[in-house]
Protein backbone atom coordinates (compact mmCIF):
# COMPACT_ATOMS: atom_id res chain seq x y z
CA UNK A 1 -16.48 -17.94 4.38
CA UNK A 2 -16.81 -19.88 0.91
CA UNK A 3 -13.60 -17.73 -0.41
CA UNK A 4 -11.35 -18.95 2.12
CA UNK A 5 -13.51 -22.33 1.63
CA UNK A 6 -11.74 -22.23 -1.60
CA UNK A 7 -7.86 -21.58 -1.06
CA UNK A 8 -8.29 -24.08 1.36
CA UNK A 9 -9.44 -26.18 -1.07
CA UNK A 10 -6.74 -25.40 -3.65
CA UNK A 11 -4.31 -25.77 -1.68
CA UNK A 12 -4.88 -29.30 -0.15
CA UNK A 13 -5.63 -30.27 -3.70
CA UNK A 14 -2.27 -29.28 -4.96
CA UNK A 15 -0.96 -30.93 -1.80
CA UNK A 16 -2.16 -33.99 -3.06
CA UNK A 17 -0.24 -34.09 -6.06
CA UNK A 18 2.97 -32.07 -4.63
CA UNK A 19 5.29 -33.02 -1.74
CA UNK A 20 7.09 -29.64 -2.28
CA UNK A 21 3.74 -27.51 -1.73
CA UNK A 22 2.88 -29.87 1.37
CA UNK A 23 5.97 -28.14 2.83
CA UNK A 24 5.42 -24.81 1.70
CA UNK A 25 1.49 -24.92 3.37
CA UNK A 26 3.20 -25.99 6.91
CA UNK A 27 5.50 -23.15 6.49
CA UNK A 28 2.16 -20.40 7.01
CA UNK A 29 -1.48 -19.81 5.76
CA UNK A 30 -1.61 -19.49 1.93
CA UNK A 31 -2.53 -15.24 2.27
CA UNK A 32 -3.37 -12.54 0.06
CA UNK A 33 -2.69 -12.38 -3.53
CA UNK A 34 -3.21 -9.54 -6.14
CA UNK A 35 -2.84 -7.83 -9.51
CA UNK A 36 -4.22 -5.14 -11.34
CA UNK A 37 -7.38 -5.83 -13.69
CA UNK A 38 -7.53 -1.96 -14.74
CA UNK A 39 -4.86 -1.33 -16.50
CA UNK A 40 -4.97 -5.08 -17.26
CA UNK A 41 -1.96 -6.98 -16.54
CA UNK A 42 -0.57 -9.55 -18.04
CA UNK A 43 -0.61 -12.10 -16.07
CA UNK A 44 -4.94 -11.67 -15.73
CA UNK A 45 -5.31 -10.99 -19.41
CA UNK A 46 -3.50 -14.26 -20.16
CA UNK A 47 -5.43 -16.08 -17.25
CA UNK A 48 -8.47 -18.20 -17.70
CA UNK A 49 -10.32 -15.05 -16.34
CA UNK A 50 -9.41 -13.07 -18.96
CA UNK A 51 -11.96 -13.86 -21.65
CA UNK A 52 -11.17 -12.56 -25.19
CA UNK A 53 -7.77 -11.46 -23.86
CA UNK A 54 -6.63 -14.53 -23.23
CA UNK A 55 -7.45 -15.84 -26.84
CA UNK A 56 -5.23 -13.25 -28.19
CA UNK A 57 -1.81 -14.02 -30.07
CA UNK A 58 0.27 -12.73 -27.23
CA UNK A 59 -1.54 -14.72 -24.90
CA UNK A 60 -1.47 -18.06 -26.04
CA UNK A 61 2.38 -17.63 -26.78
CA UNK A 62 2.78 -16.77 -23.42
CA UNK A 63 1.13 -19.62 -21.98
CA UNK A 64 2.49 -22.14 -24.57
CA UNK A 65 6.32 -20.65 -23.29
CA UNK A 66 5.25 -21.56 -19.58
CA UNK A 67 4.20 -24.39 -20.05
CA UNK A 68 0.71 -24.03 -17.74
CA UNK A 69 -1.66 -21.66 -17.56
CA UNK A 70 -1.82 -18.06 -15.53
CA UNK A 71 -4.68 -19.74 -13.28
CA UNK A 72 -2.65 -18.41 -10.23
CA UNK A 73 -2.83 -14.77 -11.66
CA UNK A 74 -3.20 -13.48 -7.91
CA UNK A 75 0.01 -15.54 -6.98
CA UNK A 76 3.00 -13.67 -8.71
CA UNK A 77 4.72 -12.35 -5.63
CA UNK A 78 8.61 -12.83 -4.34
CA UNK A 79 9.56 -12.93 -0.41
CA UNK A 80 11.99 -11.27 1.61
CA UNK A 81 12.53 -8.73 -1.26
CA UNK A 82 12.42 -6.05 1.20
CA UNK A 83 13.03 -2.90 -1.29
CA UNK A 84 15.71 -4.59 -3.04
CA UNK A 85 13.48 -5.45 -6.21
CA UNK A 86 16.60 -4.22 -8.50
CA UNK A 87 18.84 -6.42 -7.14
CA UNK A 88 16.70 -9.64 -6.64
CA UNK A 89 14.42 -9.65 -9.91
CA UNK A 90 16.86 -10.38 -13.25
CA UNK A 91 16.72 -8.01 -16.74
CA UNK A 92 14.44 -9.22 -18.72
CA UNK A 93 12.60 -11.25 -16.20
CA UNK A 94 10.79 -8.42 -14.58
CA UNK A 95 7.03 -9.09 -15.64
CA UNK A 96 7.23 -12.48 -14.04
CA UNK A 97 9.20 -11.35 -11.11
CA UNK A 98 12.04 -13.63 -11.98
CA UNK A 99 10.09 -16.86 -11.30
CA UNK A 100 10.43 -19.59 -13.53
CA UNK A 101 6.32 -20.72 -13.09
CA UNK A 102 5.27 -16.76 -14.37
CA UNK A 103 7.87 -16.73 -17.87
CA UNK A 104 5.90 -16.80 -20.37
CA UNK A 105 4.87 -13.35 -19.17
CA UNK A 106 8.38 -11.91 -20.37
CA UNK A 107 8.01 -12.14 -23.83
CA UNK A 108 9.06 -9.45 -26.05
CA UNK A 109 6.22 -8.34 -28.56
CA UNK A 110 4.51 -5.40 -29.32
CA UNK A 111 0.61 -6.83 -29.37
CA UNK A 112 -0.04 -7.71 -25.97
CA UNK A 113 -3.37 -6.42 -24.27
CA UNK A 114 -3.23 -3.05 -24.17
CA UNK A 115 -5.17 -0.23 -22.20
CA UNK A 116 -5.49 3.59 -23.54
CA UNK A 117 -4.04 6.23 -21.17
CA UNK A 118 -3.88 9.79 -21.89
CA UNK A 119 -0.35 11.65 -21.73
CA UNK A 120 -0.16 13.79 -18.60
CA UNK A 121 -4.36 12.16 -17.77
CA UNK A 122 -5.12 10.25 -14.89
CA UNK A 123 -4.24 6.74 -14.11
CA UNK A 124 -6.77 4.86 -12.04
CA UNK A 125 -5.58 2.03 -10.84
CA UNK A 126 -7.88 -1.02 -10.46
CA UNK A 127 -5.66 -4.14 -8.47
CA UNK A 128 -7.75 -7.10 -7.44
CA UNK A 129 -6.73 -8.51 -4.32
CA UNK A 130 -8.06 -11.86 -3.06
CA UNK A 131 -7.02 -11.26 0.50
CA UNK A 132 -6.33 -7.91 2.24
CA UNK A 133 -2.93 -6.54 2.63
CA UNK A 134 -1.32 -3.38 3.84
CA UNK A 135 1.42 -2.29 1.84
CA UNK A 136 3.20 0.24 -0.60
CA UNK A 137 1.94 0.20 -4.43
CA UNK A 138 4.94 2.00 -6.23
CA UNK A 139 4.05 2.45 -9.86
CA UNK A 140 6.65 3.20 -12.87
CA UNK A 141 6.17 3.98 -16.53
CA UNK A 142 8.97 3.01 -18.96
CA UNK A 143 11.27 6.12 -20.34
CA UNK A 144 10.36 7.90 -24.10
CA UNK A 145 11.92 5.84 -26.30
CA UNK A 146 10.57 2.02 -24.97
CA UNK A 147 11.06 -0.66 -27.19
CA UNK A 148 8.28 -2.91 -26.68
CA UNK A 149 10.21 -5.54 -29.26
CA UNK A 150 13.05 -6.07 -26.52
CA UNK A 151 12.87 -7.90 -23.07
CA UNK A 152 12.36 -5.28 -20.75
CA UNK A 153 14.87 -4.00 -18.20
CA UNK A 154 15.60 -1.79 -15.09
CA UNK A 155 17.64 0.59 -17.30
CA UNK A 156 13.74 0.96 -19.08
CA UNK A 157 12.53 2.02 -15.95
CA UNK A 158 13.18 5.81 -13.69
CA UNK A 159 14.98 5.30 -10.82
CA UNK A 160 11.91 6.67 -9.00
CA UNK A 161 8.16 5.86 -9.53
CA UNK A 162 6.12 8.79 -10.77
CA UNK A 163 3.79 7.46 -8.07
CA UNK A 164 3.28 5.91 -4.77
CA UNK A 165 0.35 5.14 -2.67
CA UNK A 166 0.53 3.60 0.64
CA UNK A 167 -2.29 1.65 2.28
CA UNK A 168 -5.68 2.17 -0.08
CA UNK A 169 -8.59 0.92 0.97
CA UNK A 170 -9.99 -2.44 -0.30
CA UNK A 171 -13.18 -2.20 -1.10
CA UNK A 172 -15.64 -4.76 -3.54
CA UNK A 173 -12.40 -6.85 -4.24
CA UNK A 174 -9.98 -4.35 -5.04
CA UNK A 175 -8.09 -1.38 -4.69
CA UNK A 176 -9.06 1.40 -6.11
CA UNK A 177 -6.58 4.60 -6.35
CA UNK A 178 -5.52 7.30 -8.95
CA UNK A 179 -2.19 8.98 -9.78
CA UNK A 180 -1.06 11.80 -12.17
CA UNK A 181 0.34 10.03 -15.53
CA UNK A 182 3.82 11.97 -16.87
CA UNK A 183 2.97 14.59 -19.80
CA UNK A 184 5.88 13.02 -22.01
CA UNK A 185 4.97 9.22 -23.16
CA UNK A 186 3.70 8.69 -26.14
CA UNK A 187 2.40 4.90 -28.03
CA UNK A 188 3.76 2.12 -26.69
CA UNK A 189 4.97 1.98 -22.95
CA UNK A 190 4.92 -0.42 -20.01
CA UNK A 191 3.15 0.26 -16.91
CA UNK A 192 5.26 -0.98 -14.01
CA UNK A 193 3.86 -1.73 -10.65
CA UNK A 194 5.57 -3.63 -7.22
CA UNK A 195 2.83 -3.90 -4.27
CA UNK A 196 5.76 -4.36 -1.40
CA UNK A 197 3.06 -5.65 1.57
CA UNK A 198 4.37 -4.59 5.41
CA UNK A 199 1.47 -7.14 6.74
CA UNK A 200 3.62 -9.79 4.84
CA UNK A 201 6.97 -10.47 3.36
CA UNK A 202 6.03 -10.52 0.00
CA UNK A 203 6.48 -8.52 -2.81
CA UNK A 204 4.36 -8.40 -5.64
CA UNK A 205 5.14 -7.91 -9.52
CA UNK A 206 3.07 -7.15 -12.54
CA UNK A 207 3.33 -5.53 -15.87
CA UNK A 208 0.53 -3.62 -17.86
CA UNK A 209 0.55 -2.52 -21.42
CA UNK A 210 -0.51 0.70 -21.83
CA UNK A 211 -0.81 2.26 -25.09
CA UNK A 212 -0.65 6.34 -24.84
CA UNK A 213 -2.12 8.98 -27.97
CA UNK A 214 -0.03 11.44 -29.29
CA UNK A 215 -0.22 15.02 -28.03
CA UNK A 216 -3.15 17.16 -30.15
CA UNK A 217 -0.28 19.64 -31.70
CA UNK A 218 1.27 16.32 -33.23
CA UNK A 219 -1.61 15.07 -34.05
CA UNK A 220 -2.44 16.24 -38.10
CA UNK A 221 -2.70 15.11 -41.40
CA UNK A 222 -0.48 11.79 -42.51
CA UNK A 223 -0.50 10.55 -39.13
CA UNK A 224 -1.87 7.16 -37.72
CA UNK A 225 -5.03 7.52 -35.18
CA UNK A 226 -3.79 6.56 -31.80
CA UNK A 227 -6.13 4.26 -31.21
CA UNK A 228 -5.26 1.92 -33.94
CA UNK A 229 -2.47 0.56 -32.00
CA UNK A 230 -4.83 -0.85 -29.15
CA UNK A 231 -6.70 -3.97 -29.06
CA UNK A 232 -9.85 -3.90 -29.11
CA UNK A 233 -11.75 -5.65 -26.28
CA UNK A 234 -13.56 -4.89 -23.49
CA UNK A 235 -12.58 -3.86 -20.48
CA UNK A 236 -12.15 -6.77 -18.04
CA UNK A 237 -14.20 -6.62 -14.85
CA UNK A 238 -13.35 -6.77 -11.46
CA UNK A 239 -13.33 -10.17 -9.49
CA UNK A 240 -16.53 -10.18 -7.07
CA UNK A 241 -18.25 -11.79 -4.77
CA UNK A 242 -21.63 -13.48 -5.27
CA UNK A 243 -24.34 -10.68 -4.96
CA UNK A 244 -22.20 -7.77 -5.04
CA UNK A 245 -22.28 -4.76 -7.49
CA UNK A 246 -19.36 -4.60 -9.76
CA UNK A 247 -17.64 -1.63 -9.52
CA UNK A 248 -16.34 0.23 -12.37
CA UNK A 249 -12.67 1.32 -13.13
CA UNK A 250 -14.23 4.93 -14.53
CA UNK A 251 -15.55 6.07 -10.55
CA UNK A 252 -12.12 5.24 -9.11
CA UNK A 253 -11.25 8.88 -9.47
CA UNK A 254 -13.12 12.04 -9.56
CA UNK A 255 -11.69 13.98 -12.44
CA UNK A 256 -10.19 12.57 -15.59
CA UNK A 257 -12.50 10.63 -18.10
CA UNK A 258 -12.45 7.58 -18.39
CA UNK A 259 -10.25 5.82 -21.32
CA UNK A 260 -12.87 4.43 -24.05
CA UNK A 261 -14.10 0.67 -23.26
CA UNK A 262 -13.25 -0.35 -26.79
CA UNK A 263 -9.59 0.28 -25.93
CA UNK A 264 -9.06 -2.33 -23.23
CA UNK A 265 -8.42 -5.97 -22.81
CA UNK A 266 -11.31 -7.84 -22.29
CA UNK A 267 -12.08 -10.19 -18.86
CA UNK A 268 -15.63 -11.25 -18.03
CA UNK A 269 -15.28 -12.97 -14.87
CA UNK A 270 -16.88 -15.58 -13.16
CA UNK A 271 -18.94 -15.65 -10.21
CA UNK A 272 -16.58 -17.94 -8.57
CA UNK A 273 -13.22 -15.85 -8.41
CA UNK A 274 -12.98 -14.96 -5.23
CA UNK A 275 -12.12 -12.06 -3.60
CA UNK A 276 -11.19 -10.11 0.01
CA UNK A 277 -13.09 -8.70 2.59
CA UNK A 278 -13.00 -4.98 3.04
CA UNK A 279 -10.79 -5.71 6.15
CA UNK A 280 -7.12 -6.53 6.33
CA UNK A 281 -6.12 -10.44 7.73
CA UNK A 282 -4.42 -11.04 10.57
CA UNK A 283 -3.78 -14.56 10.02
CA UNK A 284 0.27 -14.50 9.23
CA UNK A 285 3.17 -13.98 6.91
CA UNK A 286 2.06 -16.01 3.17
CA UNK A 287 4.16 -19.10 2.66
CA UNK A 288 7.32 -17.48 0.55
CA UNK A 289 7.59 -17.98 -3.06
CA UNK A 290 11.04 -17.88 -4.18
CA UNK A 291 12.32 -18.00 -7.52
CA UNK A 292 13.72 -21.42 -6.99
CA UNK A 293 10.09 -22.65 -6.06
CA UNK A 294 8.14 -22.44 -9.27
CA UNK A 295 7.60 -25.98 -8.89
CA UNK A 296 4.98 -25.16 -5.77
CA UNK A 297 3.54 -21.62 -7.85
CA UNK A 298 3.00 -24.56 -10.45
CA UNK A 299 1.29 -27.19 -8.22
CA UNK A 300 -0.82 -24.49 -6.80
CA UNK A 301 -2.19 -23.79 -10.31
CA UNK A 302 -3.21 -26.91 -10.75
CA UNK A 303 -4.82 -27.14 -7.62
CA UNK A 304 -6.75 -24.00 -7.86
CA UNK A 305 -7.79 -25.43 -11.44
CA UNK A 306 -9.19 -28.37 -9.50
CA UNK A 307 -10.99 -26.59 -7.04
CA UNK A 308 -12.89 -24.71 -9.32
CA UNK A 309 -13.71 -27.56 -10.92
CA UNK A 310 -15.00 -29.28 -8.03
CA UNK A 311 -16.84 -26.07 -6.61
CA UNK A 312 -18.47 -25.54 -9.76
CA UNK A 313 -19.91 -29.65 -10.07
């Protein structure tokens, strides 16, 4: 099992240098982590797997504000949430889940790596998941009218998710789903999605930018193409395991096309990220990850940084 091989490694590195993790890994197993690739959030854009992404402006603001790197990209979860996400994770602190080790993620600018979705198209959701977990993905797109240029905040958000999937399979290293996209967003928008896990008490957070063209009858003379206001990168890939084919974000769904390659954040990723077996693990609740605790997230980082050092020697 050289992916558990290498949490395990991680982990007793950051032990090493951290009293406060030591406690944490006594508490229960380091588990199953996760967040999407496809749209690309920010927290993997910004991440040492990211590739060009991570060069970007946005990026390297992002990780100068926090201080460390996104190394733990799969790590950006909140225990004991239990539903209550509106009432535990702070305005403005909602891409990094209101922990102090992800802030750099809630930065208010307008050129983050973006993905192309079509109004009223079909998302399909790529979210990488190191370890299996069963669990709820809710997804929500900010209201018309966004303002990219301000922190973001629950009043930016429906009260209800304009879709929910519960249990996809994980197959290859991720799950793969679709959903209908609303009819009514146009340019700039966030794409919001909490993975509450029932195999754990964990909550995940993560926040894509998602870039949508105007409708055809707006579309005329005067007016800026759409896809001027995306980046242009590749799309990023999907962590894998040695040997196995890497799957593409554009057979996730049966209908829809898929959105143009040019018009995603780019990610090439190594060989050595790993990822989950097709099967969910039985192994116990993850070792929480408060908002108090960003001192362990951060310690964990650097561990994970060290193990892939040592792996790769």
């Amino acid at each position: 099992m050289p992916r558990m091989t290498a949490h395990r490694t991680a982990a007793l590195a950051a032990a090493a240098v951290s009293p406060l993790f030591l406690t944490l890994w006594g508490a229960g197993p380091a588990q199953a982590h996760g967040a999407p690739t496809d749209p690309v959030s920010r927290v993997y854009a910004c991440s040492p797997e990211g590739g060009a992404a991570a060069r970007t402006a946005a990026c390297r603001a992002a990780v100068e504000a926090n201080g460390a790197s996104f190394a733990a990209w799969d790590n950006l979860r909140v225990a004991d949430v239990n539903g209550r996400d509106r009432q535990t994770i702070p305005d403005g602190r909602l891409c990094s889940g209101g922990l102090a080790a992800y802030k750099g993620l809630d930065l208010a600018r307008a050129d983050w790596p973006s993905t192309r979705l079509s109004p009223g198209g079909t998302l399909r959701m790529t979210y990488a998941s190191t370890i299996a977990h069963s669990g709820t993905f809710k997804m929500y797109l900010t209201k018309p009218g966004y303002d990219p240029s301000k922190p973001l905040t629950w009043s930016d958000l429906p009260e209800r998710p304009f879709a929910e999937v519960k249990d996809p399979v994980l197959k290859n290293g991720a799950y793969r789903f679709t959903a209908k996209l609303p009819a009514d967003r146009t340019g700039r928008q966030m794409l919001y999605t909490i993975w509450q896990n029932s195999s754990t008490p964990d909550t995940y957070y993560s926040c894509s930018d998602v870039v949508f063209s105007a409708p055809a009858s707006q579309s005329g003379p005067g007016r800026r193409p759409a896809s001027t206001a995306v980046s242009k990168t590749p799309a990023p890939a999907t962590p894998k395991a040695p040997g196995s084919a890497t799957p593409s974000s554009a057979s996730a769904g049966p209908s829809a096309s898929p959105a143009p390659a040019s018009a995603r954040a780019a990610a090439a990723v190594p060989r050595s990220t790993p990822v989950a077996s097709d099967t969910a693990a039985g192994s116990g609740p993850s070792a929480p990850v408060l908002a108090g605790g960003a001192a362990a997230v951060l310690a964990l980082t650097g561990g994970t940084a060290l193990a892939v050092r040592l792996r790769r020697r």
